[in-house]
Protein backbone atom coordinates (compact mmCIF):
# COMPACT_ATOMS: atom_id res chain seq x y z
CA UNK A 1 66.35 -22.08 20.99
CA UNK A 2 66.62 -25.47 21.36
CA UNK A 3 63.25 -27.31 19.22
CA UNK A 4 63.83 -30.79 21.65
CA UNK A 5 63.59 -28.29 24.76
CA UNK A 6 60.56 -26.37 23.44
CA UNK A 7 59.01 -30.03 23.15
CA UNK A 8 59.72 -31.50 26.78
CA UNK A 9 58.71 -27.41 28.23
CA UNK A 10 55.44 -28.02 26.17
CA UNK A 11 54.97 -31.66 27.12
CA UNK A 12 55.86 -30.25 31.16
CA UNK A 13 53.13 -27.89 31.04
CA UNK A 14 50.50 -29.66 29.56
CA UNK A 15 51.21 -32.42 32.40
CA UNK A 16 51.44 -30.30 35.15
CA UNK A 17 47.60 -28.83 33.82
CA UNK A 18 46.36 -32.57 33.51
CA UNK A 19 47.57 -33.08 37.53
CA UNK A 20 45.32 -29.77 37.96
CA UNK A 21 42.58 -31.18 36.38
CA UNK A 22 42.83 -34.46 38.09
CA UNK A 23 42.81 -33.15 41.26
CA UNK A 24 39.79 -30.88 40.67
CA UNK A 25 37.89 -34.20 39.53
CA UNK A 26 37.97 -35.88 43.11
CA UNK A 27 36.87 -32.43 44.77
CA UNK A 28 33.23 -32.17 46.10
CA UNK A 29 31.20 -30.50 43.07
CA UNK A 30 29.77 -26.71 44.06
CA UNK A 31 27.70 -26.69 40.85
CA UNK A 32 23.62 -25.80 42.24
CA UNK A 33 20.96 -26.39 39.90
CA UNK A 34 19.07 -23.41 39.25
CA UNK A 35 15.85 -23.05 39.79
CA UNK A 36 15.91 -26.28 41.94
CA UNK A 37 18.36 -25.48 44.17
CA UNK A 38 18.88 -22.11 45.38
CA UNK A 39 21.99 -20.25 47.33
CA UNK A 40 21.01 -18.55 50.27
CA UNK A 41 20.42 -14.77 50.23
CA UNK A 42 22.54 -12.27 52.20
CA UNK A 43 20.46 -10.85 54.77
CA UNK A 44 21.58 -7.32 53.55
CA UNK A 45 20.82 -8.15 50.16
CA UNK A 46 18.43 -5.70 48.19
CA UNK A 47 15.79 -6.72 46.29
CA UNK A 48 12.13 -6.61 46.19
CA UNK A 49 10.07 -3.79 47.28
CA UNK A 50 7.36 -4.50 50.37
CA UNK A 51 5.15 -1.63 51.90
CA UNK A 52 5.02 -2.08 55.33
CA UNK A 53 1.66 -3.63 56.90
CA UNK A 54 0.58 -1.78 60.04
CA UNK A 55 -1.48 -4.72 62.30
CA UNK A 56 -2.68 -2.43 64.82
CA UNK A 57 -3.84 0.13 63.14
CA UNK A 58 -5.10 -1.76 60.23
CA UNK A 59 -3.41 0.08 57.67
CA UNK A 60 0.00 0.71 55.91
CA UNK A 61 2.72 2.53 57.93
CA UNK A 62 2.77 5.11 54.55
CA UNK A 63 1.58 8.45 55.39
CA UNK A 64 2.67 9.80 51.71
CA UNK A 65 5.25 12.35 52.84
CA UNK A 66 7.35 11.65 49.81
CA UNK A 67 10.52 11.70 51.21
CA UNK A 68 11.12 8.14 49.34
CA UNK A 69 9.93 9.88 45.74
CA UNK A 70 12.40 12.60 46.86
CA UNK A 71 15.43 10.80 47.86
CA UNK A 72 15.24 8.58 44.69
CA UNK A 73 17.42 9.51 42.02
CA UNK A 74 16.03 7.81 38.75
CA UNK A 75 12.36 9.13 39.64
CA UNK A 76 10.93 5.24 40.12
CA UNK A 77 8.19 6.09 42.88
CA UNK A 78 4.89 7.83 42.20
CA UNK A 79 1.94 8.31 45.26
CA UNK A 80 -1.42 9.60 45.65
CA UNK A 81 -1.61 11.09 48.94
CA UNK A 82 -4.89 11.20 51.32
CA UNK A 83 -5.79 12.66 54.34
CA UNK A 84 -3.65 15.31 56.71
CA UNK A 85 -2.27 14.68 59.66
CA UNK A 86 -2.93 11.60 61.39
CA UNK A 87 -5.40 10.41 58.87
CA UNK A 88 -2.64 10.73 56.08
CA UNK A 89 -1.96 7.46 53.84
CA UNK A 90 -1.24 6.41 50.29
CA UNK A 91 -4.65 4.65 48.35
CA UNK A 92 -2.09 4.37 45.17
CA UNK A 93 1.95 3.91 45.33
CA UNK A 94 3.41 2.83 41.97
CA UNK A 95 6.92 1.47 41.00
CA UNK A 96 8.86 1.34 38.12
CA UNK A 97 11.33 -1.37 38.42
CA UNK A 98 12.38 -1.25 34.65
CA UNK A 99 14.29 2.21 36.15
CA UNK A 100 15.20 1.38 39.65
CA UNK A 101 18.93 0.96 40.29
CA UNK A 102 18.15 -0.64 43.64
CA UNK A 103 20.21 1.86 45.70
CA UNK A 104 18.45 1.47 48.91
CA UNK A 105 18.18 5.40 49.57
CA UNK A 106 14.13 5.36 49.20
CA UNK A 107 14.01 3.08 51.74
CA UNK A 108 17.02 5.01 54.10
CA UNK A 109 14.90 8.20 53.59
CA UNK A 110 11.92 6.88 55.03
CA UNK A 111 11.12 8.24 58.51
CA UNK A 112 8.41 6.11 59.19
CA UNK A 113 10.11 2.51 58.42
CA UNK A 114 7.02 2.15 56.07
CA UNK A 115 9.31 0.56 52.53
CA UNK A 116 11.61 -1.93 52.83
CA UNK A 117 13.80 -3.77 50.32
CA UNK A 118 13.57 -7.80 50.64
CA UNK A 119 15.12 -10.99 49.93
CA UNK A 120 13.33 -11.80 46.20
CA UNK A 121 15.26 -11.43 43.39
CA UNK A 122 13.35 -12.77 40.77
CA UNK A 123 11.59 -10.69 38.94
CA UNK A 124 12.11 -11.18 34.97
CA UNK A 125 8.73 -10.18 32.94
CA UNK A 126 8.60 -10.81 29.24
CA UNK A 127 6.74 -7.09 29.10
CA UNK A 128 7.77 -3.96 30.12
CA UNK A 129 4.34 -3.19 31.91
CA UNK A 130 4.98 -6.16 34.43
CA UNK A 131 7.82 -4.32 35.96
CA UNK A 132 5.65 -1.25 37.25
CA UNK A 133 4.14 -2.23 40.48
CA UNK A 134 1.10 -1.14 42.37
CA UNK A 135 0.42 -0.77 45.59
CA UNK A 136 -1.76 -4.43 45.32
CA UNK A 137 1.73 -6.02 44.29
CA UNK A 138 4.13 -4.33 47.33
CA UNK A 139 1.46 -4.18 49.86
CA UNK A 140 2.55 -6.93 52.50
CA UNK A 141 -0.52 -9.20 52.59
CA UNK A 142 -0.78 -8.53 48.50
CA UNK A 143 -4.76 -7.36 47.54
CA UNK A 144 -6.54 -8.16 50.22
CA UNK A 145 -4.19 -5.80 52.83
CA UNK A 146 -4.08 -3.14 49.93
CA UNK A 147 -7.96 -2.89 50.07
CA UNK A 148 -8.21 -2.73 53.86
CA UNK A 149 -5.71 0.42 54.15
CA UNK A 150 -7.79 2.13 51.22
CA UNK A 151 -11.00 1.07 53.56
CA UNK A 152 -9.43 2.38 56.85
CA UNK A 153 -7.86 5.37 55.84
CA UNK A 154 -11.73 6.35 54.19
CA UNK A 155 -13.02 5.50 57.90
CA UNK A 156 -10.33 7.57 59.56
CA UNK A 157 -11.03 10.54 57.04
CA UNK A 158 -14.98 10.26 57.57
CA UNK A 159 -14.36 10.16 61.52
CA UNK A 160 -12.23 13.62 61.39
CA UNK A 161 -14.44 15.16 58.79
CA UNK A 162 -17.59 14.45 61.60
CA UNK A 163 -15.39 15.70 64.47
CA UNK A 164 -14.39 19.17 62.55
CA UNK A 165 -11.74 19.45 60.08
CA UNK A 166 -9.26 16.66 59.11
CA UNK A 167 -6.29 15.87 60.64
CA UNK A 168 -6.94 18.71 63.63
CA UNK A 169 -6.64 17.66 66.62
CA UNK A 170 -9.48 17.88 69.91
CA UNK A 171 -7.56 20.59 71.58
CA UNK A 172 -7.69 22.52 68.29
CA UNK A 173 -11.06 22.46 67.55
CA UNK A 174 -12.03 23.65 70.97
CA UNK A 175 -10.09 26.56 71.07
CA UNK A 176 -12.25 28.23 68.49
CA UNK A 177 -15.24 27.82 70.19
CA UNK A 178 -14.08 29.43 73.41
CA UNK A 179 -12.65 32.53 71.99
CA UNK A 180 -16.63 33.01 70.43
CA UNK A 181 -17.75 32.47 74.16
């Protein structure tokens, strides 16, 4: 090969990536500054955890049926159920997020739309305890919402437990007493 037309192929090249790199220069720059500037979110992006705040009833939409403990496949979500029927709630919901693979099928297998995955996704902790999660830290409405539902599902439990047994219903109670009659 020829060594003069190695040189002009070599000089050609390294023009035509100078022209490339001109060009680029007098282009609008894309760079954001992070954390100062932020890209919006997809609105189908999944990230943070959020129970569900129920306004009229004054509690959490979570009855504790586990479905979202069942459907998960790393074993991330852990509950402490209360109450039966109507009544029913959670007064402790823990996440592990040093597990989760963020698959979305906890919050798919929920039948009451009480979990939902939202737009956050910063969530670095310098300890590995910081990335379990109580019910305080996903309830929407933080501590304060967290300590209501705990209030009003005790309330709800105390009201059935005066009317006969929890979670029956009126028409249930009553049939008892007329078979006696």
């Amino acid at each position: 090969m020829n060594p003069l037309r190695t040189l002009l192929g070599g000089l050609w090249r390294i023009f035509l990536g100078m022209g490339l790199t001109l060009k680029t220069f007098f282009r609008p720059k894309v760079t954001i500054r992070y954390p100062y500037e932020r890209r919006p979110v997809s609105p189908r992006y999944r990230g943070m955890f959020y129970l569900k705040w129920n306004e009229e009833k004054q509690r959490l939409n979570c009855v504790g049926c586990t479905l979202c403990a069942q459907a998960c496949p790393t074993d991330v979500i852990s509950m402490n159920k209360v109450g039966k029927g109507t009544t029913a709630g959670v007064d402790e919901f823990v996440m592990d997020l040093g597990r989760c693979m963020f698959c979305n099928l906890c919050v798919e297998a929920c039948p009451f739309d009480a979990i939902y995955m939202g737009d956050q996704y910063e969530f670095a902790v310098t300890e590995k305890e910081g990335s379990v999660l109580r019910i305080v830290d996903l309830a929407q409405g933080g501590p304060e919402n967290a300590r209501r539902n705990v209030e009003t599902l005790m309330r709800l439990q105390a009201e059935a437990a005066e009317k006969g047994k929890p979670g029956e219903s009126p028409k249930q109670q009553a049939r008892p007493a007329e078979e006696g009659a």
